[in-house]
PDB file of N, CA and C in Angstrom:
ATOM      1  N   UNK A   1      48.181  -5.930   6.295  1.00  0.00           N
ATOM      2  CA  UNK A   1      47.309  -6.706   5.427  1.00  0.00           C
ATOM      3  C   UNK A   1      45.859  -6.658   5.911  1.00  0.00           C
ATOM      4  N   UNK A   2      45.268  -6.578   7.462  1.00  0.00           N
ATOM      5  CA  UNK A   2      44.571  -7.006   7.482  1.00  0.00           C
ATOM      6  C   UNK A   2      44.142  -5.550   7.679  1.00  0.00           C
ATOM      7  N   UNK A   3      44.863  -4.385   7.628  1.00  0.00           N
ATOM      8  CA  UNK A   3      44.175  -2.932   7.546  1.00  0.00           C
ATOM      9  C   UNK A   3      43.537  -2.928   5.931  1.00  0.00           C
ATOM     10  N   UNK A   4      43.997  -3.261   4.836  1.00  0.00           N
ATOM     11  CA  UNK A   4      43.785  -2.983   3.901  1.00  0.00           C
ATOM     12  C   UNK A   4      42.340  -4.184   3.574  1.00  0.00           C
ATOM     13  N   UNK A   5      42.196  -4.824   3.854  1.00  0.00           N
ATOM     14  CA  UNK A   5      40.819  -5.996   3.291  1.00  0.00           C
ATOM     15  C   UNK A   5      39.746  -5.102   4.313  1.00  0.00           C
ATOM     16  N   UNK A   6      40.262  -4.176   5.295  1.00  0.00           N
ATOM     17  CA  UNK A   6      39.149  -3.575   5.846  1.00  0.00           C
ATOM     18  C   UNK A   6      38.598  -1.790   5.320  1.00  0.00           C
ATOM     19  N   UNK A   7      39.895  -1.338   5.084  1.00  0.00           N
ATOM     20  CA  UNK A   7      39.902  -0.191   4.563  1.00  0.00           C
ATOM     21  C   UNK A   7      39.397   0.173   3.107  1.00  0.00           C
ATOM     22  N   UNK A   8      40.086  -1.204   2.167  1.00  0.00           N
ATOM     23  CA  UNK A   8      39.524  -0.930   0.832  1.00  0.00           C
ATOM     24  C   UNK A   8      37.772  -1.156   0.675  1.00  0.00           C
ATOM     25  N   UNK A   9      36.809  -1.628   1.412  1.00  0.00           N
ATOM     26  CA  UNK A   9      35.943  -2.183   0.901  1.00  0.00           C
ATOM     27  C   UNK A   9      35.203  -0.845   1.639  1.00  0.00           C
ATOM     28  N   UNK A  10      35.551  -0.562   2.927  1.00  0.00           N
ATOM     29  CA  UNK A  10      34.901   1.345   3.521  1.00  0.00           C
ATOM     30  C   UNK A  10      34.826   2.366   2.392  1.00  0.00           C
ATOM     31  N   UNK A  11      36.353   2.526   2.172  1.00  0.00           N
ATOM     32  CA  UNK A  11      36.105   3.517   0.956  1.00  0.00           C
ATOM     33  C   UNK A  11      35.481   3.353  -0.120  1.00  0.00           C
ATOM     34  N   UNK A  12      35.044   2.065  -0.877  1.00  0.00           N
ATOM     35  CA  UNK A  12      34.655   1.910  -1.790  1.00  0.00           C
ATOM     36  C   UNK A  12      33.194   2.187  -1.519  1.00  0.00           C
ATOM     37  N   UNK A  13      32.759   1.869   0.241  1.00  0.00           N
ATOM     38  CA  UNK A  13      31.193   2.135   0.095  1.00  0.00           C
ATOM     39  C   UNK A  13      31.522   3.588   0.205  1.00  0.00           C
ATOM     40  N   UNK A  14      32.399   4.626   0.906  1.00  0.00           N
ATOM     41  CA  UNK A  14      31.928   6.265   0.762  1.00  0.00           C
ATOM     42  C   UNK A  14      31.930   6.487  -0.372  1.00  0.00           C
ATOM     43  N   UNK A  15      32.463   6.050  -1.348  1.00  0.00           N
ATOM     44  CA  UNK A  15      32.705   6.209  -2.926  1.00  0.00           C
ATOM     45  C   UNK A  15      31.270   6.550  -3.733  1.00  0.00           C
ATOM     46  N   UNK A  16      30.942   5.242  -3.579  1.00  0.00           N
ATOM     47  CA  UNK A  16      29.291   4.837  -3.652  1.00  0.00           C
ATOM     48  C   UNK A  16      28.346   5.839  -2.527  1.00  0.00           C
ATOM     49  N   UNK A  17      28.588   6.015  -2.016  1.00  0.00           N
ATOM     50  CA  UNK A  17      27.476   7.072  -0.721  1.00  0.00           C
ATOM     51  C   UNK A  17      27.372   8.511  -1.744  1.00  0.00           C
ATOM     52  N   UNK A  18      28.870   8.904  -1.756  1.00  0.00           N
ATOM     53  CA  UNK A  18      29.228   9.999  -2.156  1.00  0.00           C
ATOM     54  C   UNK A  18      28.773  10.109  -3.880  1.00  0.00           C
ATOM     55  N   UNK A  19      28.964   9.693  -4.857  1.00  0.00           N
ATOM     56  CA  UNK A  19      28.751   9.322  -6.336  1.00  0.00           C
ATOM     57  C   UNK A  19      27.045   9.231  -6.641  1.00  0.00           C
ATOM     58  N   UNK A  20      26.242   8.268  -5.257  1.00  0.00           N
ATOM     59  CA  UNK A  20      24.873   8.301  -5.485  1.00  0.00           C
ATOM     60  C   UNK A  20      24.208   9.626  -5.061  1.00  0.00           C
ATOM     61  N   UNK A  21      24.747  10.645  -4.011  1.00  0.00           N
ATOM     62  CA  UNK A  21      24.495  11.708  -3.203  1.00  0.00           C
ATOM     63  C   UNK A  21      24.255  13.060  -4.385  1.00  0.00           C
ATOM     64  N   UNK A  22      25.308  12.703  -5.411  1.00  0.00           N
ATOM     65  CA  UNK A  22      25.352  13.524  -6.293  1.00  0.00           C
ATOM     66  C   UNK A  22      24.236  13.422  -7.150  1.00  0.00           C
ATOM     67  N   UNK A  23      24.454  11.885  -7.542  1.00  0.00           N
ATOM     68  CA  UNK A  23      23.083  11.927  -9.152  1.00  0.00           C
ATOM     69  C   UNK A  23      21.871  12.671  -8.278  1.00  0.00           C
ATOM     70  N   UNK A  24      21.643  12.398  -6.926  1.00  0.00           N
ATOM     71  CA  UNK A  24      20.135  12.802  -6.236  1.00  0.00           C
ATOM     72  C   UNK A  24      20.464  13.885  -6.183  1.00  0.00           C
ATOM     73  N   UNK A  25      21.627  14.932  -6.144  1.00  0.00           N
ATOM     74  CA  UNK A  25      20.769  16.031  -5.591  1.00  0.00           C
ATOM     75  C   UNK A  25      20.924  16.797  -7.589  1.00  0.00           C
ATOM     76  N   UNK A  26      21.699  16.452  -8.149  1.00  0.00           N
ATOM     77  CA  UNK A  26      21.240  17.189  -9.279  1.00  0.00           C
ATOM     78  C   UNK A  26      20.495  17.027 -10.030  1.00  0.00           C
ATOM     79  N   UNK A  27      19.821  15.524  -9.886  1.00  0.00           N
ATOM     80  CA  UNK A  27      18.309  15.349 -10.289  1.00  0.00           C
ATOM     81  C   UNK A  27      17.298  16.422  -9.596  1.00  0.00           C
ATOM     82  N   UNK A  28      17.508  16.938  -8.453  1.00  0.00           N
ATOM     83  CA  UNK A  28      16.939  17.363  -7.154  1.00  0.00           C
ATOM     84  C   UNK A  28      16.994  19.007  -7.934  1.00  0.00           C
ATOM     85  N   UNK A  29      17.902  18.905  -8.972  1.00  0.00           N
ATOM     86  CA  UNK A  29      18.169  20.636  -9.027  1.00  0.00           C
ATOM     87  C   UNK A  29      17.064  21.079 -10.547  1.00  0.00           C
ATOM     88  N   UNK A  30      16.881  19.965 -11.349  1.00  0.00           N
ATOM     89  CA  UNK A  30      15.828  20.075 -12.562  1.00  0.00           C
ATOM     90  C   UNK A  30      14.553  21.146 -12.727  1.00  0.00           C
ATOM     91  N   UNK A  31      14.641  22.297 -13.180  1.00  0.00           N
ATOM     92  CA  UNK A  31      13.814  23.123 -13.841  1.00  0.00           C
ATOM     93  C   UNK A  31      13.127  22.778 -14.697  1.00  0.00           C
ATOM     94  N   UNK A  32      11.749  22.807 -14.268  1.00  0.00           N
ATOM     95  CA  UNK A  32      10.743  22.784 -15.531  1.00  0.00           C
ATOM     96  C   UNK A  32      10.214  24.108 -15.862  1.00  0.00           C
ATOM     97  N   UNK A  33      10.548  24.465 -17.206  1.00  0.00           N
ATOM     98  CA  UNK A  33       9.548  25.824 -17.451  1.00  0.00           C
ATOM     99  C   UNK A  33       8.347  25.580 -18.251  1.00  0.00           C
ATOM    100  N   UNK A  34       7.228  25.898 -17.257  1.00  0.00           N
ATOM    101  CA  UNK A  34       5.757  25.441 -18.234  1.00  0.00           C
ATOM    102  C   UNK A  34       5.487  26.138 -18.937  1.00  0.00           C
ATOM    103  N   UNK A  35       6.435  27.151 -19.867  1.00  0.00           N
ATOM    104  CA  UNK A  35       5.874  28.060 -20.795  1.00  0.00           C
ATOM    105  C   UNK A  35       6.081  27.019 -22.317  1.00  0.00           C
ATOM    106  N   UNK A  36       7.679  25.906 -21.875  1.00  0.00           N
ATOM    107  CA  UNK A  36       7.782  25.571 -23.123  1.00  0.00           C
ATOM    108  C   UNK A  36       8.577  23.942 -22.954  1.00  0.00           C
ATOM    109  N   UNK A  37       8.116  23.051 -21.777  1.00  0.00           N
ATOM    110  CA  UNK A  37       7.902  22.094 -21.383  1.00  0.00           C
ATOM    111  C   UNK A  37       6.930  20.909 -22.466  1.00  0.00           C
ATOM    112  N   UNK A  38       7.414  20.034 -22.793  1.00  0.00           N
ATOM    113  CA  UNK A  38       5.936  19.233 -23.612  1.00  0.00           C
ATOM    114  C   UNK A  38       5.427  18.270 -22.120  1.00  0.00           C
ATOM    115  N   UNK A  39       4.055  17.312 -22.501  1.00  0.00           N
ATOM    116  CA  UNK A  39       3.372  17.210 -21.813  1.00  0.00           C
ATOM    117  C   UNK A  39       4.239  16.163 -20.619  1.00  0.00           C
ATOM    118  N   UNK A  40       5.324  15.807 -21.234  1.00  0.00           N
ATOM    119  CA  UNK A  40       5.806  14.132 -20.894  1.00  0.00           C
ATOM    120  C   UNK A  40       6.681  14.787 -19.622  1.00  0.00           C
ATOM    121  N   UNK A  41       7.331  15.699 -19.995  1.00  0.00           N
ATOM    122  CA  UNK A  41       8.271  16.559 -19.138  1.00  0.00           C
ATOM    123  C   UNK A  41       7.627  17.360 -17.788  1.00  0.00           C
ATOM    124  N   UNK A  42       6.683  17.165 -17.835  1.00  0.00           N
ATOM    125  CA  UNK A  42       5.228  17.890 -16.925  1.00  0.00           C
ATOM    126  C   UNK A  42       4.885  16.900 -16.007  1.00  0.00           C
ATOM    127  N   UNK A  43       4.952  15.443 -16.258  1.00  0.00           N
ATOM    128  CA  UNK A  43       4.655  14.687 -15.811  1.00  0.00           C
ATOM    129  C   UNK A  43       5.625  14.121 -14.547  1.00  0.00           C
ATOM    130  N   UNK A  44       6.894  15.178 -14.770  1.00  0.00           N
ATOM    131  CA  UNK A  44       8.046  15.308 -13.614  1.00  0.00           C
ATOM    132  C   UNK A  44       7.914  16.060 -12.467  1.00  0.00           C
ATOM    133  N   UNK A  45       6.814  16.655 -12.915  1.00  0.00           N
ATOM    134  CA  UNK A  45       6.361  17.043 -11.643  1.00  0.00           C
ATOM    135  C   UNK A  45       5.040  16.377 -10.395  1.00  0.00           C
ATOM    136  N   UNK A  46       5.405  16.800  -9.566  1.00  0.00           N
ATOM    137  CA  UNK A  46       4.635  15.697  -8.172  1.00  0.00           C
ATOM    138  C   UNK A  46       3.094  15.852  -8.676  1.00  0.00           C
ATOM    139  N   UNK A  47       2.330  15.079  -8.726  1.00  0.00           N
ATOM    140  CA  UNK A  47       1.243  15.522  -8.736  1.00  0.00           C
ATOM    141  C   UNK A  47       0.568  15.656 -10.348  1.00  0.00           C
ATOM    142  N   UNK A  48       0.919  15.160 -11.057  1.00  0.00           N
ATOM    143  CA  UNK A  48       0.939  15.963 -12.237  1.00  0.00           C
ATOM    144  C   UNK A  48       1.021  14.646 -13.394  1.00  0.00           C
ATOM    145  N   UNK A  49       0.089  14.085 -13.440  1.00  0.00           N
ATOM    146  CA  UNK A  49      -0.132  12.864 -14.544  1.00  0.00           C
ATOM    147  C   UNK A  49       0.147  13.159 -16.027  1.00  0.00           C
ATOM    148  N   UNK A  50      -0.376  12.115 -16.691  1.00  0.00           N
ATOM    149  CA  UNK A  50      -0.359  12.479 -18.012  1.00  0.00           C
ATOM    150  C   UNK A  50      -1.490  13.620 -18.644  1.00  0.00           C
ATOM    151  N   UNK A  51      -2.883  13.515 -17.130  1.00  0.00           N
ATOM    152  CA  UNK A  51      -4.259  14.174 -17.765  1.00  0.00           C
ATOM    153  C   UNK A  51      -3.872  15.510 -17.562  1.00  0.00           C
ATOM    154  N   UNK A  52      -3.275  15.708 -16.226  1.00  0.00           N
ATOM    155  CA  UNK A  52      -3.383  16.849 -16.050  1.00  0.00           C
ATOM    156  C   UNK A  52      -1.864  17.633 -17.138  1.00  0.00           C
ATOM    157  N   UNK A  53      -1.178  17.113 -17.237  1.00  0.00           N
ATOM    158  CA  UNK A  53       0.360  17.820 -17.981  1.00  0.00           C
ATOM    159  C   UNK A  53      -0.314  18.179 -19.596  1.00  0.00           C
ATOM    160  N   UNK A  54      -1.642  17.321 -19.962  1.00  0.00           N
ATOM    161  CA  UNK A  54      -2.088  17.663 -20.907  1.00  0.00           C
ATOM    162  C   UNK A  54      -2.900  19.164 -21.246  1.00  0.00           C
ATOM    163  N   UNK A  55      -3.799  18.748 -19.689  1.00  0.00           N
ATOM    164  CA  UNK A  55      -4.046  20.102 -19.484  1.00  0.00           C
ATOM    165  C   UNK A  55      -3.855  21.409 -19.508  1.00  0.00           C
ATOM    166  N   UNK A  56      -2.320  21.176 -19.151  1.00  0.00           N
ATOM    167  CA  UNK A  56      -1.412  22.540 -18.694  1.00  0.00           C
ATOM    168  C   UNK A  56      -0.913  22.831 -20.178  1.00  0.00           C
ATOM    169  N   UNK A  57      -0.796  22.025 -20.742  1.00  0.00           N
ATOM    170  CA  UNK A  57      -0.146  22.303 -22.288  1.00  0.00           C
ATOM    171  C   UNK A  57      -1.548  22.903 -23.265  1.00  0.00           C
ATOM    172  N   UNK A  58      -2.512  22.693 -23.076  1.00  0.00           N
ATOM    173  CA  UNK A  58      -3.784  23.152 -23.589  1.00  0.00           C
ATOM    174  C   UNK A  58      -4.095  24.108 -23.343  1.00  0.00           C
ATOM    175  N   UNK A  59      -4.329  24.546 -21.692  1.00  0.00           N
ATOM    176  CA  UNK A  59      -4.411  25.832 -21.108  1.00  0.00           C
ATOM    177  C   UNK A  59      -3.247  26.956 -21.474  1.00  0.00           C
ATOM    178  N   UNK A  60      -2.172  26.683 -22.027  1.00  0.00           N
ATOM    179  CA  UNK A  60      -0.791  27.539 -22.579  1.00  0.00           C
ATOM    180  C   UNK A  60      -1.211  27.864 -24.056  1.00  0.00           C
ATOM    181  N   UNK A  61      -1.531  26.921 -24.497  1.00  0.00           N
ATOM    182  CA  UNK A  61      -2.042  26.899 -25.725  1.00  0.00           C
ATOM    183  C   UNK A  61      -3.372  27.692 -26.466  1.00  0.00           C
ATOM    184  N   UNK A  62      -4.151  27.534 -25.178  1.00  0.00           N
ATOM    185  CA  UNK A  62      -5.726  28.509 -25.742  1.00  0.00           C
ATOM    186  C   UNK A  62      -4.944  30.265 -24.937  1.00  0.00           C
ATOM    187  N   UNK A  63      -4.187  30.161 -24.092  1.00  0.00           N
ATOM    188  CA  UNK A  63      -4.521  31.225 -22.943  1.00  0.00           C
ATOM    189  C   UNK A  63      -3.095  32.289 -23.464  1.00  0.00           C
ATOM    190  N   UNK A  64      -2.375  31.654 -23.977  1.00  0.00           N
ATOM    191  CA  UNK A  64      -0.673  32.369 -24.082  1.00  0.00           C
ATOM    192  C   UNK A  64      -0.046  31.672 -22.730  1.00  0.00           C
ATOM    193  N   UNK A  65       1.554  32.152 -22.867  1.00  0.00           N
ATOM    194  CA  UNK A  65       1.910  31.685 -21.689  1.00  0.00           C
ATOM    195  C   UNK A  65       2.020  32.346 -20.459  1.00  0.00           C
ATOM    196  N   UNK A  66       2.313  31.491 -19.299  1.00  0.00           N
ATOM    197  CA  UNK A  66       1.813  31.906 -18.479  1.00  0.00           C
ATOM    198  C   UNK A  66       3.074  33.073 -17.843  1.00  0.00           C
ATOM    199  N   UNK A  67       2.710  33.634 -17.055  1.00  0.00           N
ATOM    200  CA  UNK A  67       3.631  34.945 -16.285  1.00  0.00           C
ATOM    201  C   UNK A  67       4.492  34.161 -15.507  1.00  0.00           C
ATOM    202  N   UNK A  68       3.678  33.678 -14.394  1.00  0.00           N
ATOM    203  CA  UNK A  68       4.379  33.161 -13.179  1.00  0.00           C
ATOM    204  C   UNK A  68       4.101  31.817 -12.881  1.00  0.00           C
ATOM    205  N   UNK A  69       5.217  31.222 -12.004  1.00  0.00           N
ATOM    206  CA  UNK A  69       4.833  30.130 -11.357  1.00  0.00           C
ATOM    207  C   UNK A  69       3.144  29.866 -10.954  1.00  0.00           C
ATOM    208  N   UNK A  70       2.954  30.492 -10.229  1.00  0.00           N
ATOM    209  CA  UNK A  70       1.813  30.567  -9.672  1.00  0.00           C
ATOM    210  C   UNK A  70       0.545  30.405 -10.650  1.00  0.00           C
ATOM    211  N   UNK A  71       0.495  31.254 -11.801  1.00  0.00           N
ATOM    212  CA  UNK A  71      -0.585  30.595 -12.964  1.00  0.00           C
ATOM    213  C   UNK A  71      -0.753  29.714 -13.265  1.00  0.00           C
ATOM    214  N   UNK A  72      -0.075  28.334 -12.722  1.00  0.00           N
ATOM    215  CA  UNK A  72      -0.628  26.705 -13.082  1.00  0.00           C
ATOM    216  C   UNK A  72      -1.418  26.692 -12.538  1.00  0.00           C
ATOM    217  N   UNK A  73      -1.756  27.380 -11.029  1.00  0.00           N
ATOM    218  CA  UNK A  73      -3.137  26.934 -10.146  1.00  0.00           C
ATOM    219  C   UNK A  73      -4.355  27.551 -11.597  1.00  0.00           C
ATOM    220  N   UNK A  74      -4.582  28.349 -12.498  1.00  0.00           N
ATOM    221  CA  UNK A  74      -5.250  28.442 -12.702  1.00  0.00           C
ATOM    222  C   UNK A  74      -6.006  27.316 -13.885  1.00  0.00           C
ATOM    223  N   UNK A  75      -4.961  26.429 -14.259  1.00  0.00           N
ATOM    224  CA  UNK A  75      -5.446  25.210 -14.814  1.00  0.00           C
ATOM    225  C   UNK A  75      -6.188  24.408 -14.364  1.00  0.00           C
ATOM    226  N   UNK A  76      -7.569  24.479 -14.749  1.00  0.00           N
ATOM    227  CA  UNK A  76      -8.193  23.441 -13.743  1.00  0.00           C
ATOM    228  C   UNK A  76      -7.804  21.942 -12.994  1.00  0.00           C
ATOM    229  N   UNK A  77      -8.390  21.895 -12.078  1.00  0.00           N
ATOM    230  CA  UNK A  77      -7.904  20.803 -11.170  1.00  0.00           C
ATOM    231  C   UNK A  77      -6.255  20.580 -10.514  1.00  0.00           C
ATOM    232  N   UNK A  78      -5.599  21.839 -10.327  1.00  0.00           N
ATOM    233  CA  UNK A  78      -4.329  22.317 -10.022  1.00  0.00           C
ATOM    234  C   UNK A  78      -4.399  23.142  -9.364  1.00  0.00           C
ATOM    235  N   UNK A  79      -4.428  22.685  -8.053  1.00  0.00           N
ATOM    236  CA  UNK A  79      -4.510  23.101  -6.623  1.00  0.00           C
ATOM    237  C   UNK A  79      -3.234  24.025  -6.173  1.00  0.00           C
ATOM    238  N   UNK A  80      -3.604  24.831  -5.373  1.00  0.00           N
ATOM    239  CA  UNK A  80      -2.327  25.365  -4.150  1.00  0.00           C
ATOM    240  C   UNK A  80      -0.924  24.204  -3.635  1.00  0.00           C
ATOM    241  N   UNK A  81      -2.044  22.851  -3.563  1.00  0.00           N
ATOM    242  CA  UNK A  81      -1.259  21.450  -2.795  1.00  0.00           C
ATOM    243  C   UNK A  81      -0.043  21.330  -4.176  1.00  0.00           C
ATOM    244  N   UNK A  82      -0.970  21.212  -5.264  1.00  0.00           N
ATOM    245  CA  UNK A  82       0.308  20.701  -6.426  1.00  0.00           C
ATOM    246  C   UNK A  82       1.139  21.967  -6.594  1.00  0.00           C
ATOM    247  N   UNK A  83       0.475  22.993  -6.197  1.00  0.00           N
ATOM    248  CA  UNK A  83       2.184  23.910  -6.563  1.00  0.00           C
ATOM    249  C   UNK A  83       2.610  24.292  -5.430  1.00  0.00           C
ATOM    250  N   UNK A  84       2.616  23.982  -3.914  1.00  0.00           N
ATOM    251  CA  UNK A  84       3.740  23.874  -3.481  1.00  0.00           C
ATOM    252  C   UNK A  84       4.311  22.792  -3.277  1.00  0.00           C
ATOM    253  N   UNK A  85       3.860  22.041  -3.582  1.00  0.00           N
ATOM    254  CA  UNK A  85       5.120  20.530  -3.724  1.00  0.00           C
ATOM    255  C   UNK A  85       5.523  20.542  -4.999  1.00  0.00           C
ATOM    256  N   UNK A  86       5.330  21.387  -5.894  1.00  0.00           N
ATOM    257  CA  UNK A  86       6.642  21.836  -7.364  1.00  0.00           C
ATOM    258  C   UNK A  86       7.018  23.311  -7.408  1.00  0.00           C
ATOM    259  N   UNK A  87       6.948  24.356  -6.537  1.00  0.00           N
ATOM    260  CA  UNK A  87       7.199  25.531  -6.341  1.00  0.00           C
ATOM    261  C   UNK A  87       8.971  26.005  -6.752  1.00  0.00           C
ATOM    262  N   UNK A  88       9.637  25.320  -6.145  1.00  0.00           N
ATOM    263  CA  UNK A  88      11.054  25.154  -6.286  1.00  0.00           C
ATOM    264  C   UNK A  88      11.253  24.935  -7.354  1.00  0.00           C
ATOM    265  N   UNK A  89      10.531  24.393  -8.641  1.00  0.00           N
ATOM    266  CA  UNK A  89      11.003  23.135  -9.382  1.00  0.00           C
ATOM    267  C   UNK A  89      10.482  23.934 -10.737  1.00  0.00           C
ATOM    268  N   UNK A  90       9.730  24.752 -10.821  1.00  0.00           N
ATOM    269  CA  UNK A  90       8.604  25.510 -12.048  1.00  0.00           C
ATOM    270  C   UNK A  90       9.082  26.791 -11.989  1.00  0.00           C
ATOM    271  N   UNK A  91       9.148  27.350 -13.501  1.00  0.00           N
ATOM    272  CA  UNK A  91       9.731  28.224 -13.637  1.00  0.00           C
ATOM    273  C   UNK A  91       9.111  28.630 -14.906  1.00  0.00           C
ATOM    274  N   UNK A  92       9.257  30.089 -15.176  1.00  0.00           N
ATOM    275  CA  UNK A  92       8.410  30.533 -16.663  1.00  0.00           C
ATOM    276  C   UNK A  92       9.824  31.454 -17.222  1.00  0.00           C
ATOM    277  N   UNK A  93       9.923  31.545 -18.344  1.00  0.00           N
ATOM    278  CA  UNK A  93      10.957  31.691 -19.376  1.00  0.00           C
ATOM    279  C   UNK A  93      10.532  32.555 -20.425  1.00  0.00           C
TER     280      UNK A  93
END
């Protein structure tokens, strides 16, 4: 008896460890492609407000889309810093 009032309430937290471990890492796994992303979805990325996701949708818009990851730096005010803290995460399609 007194294994089980100790055992059931352990597993129930690995349950919970394990169940929350998941939603994070496949949130963790989310592709944005800025060729065909709207502005709101842009805004999932680090660094990357409503001004600037507007930006990036404007700059796609006057310019065509872009080749590579790497062509967001050429949106103004979109640094080296903001694309490697979304490098993993940006993708063109």
């Amino acid at each position: 008896m007194k294994l089980s009032r100790i055992l059931v309430p352990v597993l129930v937290a690995v349950l919970m460890i394990v169940v929350s471990g998941i939603s994070v890492y496949a949130g963790d796994a989310a592709k944005i492609n800025i060729n065909t992303a709207s502005a709101e979805e842009l805004t999932q990325l680090q660094g990357i407000g409503p001004k600037y996701a507007a930006e990036i949708v404007a700059y796609r818009t006057a310019k065509g889309p872009f080749a590579a990851p790497e062509d967001i730096m050429k949106v103004p005010g979109i640094g080296k810093k903001t694309f490697e803290k979304n490098k993993d995460l940006i993708v063109v399609e």
